[in-house]
PDB file of N, CA and C in Angstrom:
ATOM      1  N   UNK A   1     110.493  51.208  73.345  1.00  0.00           N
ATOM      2  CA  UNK A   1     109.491  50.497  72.582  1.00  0.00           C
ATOM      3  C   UNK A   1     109.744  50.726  71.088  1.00  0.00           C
ATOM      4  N   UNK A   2     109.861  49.243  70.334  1.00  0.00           N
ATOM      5  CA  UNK A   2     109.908  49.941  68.801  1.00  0.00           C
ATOM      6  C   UNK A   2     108.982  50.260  67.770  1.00  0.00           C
ATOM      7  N   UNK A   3     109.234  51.271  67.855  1.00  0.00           N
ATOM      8  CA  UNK A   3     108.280  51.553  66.093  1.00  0.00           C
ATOM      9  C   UNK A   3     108.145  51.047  64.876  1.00  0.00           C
ATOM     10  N   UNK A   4     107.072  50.771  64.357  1.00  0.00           N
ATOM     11  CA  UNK A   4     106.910  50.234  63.162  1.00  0.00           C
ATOM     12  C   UNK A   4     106.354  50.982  62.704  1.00  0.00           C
ATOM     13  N   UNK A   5     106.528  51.331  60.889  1.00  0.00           N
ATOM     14  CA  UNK A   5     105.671  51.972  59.628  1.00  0.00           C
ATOM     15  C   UNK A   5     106.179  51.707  58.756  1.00  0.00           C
ATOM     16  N   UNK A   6     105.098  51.980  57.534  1.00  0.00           N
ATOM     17  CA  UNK A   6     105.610  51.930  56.222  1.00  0.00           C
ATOM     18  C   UNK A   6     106.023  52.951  55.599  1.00  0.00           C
ATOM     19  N   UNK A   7     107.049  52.420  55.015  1.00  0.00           N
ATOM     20  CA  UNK A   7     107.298  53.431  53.785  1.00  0.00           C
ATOM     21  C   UNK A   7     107.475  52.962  51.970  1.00  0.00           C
ATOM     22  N   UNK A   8     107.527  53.662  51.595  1.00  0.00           N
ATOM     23  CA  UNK A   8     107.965  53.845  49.788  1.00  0.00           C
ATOM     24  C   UNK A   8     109.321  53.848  49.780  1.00  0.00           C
ATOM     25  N   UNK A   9     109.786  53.013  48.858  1.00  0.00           N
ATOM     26  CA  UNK A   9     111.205  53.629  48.334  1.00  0.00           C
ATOM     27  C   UNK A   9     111.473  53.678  47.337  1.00  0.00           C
ATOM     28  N   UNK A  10     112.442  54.949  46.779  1.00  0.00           N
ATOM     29  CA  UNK A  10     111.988  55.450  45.269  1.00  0.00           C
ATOM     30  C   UNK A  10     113.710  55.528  44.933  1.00  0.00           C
ATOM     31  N   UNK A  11     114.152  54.066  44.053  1.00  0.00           N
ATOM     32  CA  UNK A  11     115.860  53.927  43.945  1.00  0.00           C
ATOM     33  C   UNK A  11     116.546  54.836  42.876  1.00  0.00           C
ATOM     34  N   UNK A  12     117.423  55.111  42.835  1.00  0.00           N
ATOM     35  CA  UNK A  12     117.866  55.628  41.413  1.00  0.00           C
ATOM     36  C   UNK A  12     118.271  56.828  41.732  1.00  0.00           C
ATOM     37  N   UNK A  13     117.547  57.657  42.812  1.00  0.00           N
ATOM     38  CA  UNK A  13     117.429  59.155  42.798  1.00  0.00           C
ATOM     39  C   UNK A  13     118.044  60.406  42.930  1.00  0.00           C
ATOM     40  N   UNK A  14     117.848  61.302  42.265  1.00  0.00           N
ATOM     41  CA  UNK A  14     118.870  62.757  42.117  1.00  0.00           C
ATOM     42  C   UNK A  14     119.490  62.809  43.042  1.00  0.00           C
ATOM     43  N   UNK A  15     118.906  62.906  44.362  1.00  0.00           N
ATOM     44  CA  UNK A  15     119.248  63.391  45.652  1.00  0.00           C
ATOM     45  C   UNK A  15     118.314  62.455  46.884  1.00  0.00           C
ATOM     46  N   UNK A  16     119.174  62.370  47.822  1.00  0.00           N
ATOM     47  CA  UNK A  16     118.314  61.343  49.015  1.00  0.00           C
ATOM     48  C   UNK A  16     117.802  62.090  49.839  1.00  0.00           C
ATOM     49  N   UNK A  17     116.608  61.948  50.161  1.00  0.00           N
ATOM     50  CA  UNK A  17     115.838  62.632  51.104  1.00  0.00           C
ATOM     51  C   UNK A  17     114.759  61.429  51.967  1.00  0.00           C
ATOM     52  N   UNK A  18     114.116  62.019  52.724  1.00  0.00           N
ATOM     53  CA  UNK A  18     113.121  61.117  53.490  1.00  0.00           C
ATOM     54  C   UNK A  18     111.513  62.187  53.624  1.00  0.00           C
ATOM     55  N   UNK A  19     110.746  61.775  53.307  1.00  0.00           N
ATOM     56  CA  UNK A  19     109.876  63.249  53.557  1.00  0.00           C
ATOM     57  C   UNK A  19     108.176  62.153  54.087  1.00  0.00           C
ATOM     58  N   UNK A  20     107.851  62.909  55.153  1.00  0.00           N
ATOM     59  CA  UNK A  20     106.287  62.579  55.782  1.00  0.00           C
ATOM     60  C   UNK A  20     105.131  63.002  54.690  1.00  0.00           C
ATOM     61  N   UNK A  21     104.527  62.045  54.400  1.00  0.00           N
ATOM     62  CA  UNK A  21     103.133  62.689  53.498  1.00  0.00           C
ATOM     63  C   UNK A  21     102.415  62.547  54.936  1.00  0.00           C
ATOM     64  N   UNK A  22     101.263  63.186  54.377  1.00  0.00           N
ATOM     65  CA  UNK A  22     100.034  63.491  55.370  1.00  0.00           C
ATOM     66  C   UNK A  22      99.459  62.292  55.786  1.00  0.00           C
ATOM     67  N   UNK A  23      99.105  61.244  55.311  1.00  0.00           N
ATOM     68  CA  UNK A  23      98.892  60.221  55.900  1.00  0.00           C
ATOM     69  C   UNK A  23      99.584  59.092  56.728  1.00  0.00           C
ATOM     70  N   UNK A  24     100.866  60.112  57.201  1.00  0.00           N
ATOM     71  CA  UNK A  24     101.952  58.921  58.153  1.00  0.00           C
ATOM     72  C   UNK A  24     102.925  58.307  57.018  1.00  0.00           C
ATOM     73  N   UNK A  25     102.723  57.667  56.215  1.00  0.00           N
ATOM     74  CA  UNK A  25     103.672  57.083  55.479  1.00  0.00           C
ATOM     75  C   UNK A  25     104.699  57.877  54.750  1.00  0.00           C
ATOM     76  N   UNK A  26     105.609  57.358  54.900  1.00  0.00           N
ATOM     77  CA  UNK A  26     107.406  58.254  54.753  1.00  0.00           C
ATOM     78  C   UNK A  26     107.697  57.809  52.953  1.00  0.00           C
ATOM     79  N   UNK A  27     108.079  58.031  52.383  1.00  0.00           N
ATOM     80  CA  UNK A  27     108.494  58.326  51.278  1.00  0.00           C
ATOM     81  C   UNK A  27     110.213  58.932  51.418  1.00  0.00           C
ATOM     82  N   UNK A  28     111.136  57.803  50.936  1.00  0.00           N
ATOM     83  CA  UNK A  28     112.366  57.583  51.006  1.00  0.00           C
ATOM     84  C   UNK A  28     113.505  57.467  49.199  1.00  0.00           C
ATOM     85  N   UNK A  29     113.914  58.354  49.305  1.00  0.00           N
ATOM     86  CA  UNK A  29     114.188  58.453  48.152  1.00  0.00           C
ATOM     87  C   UNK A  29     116.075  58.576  48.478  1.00  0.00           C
ATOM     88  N   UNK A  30     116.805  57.085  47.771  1.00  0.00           N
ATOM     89  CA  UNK A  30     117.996  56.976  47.885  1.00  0.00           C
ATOM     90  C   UNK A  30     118.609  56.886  46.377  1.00  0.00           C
ATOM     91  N   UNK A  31     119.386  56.916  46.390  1.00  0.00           N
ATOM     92  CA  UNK A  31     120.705  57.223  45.022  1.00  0.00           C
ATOM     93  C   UNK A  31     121.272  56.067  44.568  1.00  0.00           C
ATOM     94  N   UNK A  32     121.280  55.041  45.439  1.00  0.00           N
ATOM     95  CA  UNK A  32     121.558  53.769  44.980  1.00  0.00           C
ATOM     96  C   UNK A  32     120.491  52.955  44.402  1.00  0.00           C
ATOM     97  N   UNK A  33     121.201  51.753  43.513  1.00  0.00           N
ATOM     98  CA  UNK A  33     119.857  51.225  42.733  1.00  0.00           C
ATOM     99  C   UNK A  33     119.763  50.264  43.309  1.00  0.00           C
ATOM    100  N   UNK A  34     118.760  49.448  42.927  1.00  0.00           N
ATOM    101  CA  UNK A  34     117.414  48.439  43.901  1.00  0.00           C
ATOM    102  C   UNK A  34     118.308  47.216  43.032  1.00  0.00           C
ATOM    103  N   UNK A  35     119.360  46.344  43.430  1.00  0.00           N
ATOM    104  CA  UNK A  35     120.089  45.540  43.205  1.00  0.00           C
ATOM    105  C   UNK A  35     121.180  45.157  44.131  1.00  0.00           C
ATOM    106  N   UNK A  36     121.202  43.772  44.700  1.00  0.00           N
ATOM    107  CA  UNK A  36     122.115  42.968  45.407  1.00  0.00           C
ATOM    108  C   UNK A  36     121.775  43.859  46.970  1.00  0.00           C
ATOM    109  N   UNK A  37     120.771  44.573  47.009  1.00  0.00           N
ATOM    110  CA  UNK A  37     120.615  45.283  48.513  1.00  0.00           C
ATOM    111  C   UNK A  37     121.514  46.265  48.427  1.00  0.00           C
ATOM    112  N   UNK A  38     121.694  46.963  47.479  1.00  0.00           N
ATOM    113  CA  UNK A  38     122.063  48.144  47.779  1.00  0.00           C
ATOM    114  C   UNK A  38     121.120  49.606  48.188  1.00  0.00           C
ATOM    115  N   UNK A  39     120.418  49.077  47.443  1.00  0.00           N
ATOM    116  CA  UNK A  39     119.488  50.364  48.150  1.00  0.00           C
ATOM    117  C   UNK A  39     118.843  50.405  49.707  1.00  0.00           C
ATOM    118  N   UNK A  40     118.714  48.951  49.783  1.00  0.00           N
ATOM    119  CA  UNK A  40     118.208  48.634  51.502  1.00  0.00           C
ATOM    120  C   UNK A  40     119.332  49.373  52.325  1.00  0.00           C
ATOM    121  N   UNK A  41     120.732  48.721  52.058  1.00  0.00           N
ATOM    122  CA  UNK A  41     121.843  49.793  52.819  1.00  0.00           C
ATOM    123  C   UNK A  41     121.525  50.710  52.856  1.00  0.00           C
ATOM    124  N   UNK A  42     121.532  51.374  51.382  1.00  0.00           N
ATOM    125  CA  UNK A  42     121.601  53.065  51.444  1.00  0.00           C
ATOM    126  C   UNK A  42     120.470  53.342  51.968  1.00  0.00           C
ATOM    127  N   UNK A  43     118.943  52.734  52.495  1.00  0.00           N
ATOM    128  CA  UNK A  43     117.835  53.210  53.140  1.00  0.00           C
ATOM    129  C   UNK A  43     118.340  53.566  54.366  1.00  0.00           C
ATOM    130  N   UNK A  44     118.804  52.356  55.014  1.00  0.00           N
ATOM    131  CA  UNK A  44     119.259  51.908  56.232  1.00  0.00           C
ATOM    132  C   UNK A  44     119.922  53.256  56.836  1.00  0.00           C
ATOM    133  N   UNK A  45     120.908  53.483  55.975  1.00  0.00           N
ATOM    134  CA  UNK A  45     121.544  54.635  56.420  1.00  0.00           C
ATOM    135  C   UNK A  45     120.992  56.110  56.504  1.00  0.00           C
ATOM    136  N   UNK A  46     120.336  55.830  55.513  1.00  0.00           N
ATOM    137  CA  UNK A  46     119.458  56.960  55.405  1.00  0.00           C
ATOM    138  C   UNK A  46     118.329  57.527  56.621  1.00  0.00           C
ATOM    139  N   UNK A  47     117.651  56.041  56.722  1.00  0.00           N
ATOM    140  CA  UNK A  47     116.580  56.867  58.118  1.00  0.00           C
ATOM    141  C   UNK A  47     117.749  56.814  59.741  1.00  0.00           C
ATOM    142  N   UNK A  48     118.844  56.184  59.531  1.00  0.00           N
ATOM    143  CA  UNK A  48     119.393  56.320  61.188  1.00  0.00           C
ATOM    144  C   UNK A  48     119.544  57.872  61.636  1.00  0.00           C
ATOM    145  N   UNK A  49     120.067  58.684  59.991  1.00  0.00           N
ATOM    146  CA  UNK A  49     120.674  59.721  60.310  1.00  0.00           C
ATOM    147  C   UNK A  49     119.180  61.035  60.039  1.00  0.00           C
ATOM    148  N   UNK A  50     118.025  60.522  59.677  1.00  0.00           N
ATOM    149  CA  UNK A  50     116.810  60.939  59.967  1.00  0.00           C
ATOM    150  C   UNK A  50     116.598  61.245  61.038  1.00  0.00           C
ATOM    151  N   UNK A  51     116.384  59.814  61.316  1.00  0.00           N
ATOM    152  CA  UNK A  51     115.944  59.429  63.050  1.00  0.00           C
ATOM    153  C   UNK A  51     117.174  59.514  64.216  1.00  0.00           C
ATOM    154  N   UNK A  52     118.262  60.337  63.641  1.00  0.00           N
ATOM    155  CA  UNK A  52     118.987  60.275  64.977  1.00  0.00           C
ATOM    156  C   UNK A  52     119.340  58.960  65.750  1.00  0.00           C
ATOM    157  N   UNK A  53     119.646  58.023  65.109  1.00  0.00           N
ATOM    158  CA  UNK A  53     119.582  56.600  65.609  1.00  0.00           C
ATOM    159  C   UNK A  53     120.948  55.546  65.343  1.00  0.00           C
ATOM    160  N   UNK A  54     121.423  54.584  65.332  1.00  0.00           N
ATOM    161  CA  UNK A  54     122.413  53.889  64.700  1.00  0.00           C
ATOM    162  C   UNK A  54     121.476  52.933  63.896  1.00  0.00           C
ATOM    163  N   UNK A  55     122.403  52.647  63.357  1.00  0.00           N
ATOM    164  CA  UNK A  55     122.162  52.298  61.912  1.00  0.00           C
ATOM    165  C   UNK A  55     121.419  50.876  62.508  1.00  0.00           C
ATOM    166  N   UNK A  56     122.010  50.006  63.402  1.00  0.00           N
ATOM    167  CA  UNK A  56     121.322  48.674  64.032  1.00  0.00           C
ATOM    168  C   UNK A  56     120.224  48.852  64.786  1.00  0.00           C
ATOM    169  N   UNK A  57     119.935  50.169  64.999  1.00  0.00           N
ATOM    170  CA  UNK A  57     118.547  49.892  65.673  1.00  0.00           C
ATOM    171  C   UNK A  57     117.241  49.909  64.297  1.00  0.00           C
ATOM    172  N   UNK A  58     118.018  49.512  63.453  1.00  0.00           N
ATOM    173  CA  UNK A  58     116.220  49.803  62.208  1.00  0.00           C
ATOM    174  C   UNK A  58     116.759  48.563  60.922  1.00  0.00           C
ATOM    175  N   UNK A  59     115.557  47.951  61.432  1.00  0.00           N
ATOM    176  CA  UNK A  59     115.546  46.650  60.492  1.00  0.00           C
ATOM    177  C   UNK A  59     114.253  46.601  59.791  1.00  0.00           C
ATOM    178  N   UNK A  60     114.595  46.625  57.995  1.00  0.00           N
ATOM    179  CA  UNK A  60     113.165  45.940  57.479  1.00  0.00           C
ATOM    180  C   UNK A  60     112.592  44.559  57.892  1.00  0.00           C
ATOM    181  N   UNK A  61     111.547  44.436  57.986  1.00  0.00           N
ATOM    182  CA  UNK A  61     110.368  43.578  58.299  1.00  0.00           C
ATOM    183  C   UNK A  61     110.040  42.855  57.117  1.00  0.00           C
ATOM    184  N   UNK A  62     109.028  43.627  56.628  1.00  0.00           N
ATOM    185  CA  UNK A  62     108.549  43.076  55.354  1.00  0.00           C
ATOM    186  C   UNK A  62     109.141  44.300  53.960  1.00  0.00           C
ATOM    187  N   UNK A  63     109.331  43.215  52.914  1.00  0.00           N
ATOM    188  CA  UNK A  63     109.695  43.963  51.822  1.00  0.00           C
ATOM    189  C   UNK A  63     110.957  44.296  51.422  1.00  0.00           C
ATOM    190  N   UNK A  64     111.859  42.836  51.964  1.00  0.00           N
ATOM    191  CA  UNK A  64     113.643  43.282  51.145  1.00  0.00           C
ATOM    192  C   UNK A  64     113.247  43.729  49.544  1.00  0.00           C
ATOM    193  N   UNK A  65     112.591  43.193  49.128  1.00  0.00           N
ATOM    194  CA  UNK A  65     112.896  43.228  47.432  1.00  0.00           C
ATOM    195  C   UNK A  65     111.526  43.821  47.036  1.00  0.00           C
ATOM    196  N   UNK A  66     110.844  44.627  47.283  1.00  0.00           N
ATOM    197  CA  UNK A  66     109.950  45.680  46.931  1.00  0.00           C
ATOM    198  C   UNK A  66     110.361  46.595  47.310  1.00  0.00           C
ATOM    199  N   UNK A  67     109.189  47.562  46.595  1.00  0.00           N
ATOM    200  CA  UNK A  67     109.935  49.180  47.017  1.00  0.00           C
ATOM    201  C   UNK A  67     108.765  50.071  48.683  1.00  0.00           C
ATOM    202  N   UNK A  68     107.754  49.506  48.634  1.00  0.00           N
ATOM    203  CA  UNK A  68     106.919  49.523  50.007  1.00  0.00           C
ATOM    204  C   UNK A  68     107.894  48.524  50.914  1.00  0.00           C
ATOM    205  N   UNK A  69     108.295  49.072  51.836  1.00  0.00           N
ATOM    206  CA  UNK A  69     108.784  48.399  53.111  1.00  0.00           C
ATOM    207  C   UNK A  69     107.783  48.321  54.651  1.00  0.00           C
ATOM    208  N   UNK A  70     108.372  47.558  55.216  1.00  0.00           N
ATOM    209  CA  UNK A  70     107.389  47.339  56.792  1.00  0.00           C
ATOM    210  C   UNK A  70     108.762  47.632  57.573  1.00  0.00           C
ATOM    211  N   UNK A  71     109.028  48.854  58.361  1.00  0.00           N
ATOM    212  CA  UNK A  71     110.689  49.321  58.924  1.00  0.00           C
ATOM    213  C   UNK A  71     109.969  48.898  60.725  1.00  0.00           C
ATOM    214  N   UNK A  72     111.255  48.705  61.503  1.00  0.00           N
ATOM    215  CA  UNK A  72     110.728  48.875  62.551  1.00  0.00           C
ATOM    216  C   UNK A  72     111.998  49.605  63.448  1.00  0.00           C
ATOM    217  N   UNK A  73     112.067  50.547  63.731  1.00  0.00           N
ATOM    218  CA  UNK A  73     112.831  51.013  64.350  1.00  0.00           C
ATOM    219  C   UNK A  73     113.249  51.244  65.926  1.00  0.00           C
ATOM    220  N   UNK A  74     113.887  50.832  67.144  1.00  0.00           N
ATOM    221  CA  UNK A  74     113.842  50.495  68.545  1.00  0.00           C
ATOM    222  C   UNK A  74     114.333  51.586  68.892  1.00  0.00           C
TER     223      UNK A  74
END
């Protein structure tokens, strides 16, 4: 069954991490900048190896070109 949530994404950044706030929503912080979808990649890659997952099982939903995404992961 797949999962859906939101998250934040925060481009540009020192270091990539993924971290849970208390209210469920993930906060994603990648190194690449928010141009031509590079940062969606570098998300992409980012939660598979979170979530233990391949990279095709997690597609944004809502929000290519904002930094709040709608992810759904199978």
């Amino acid at each position: 069954m797949a999962q859906k949530f939101w998250l934040t994404v925060k481009p540009l950044a020192k270091h990539e991490n993924v971290i849970l706030h208390s209210d469920g929503e993930l906060l994603a912080s990648v190194s690449a900048p928010a141009n031509e979808g590079k940062a969606n990649s570098h998300l992409i890659e980012l939660l598979a190896e979170y979530f233990h997952t391949a990279k095709s099982n997690i597609r944004i939903l809502r929000g290519q070109r904002s930094r709040r995404k709608l992810i759904e992961i199978d």
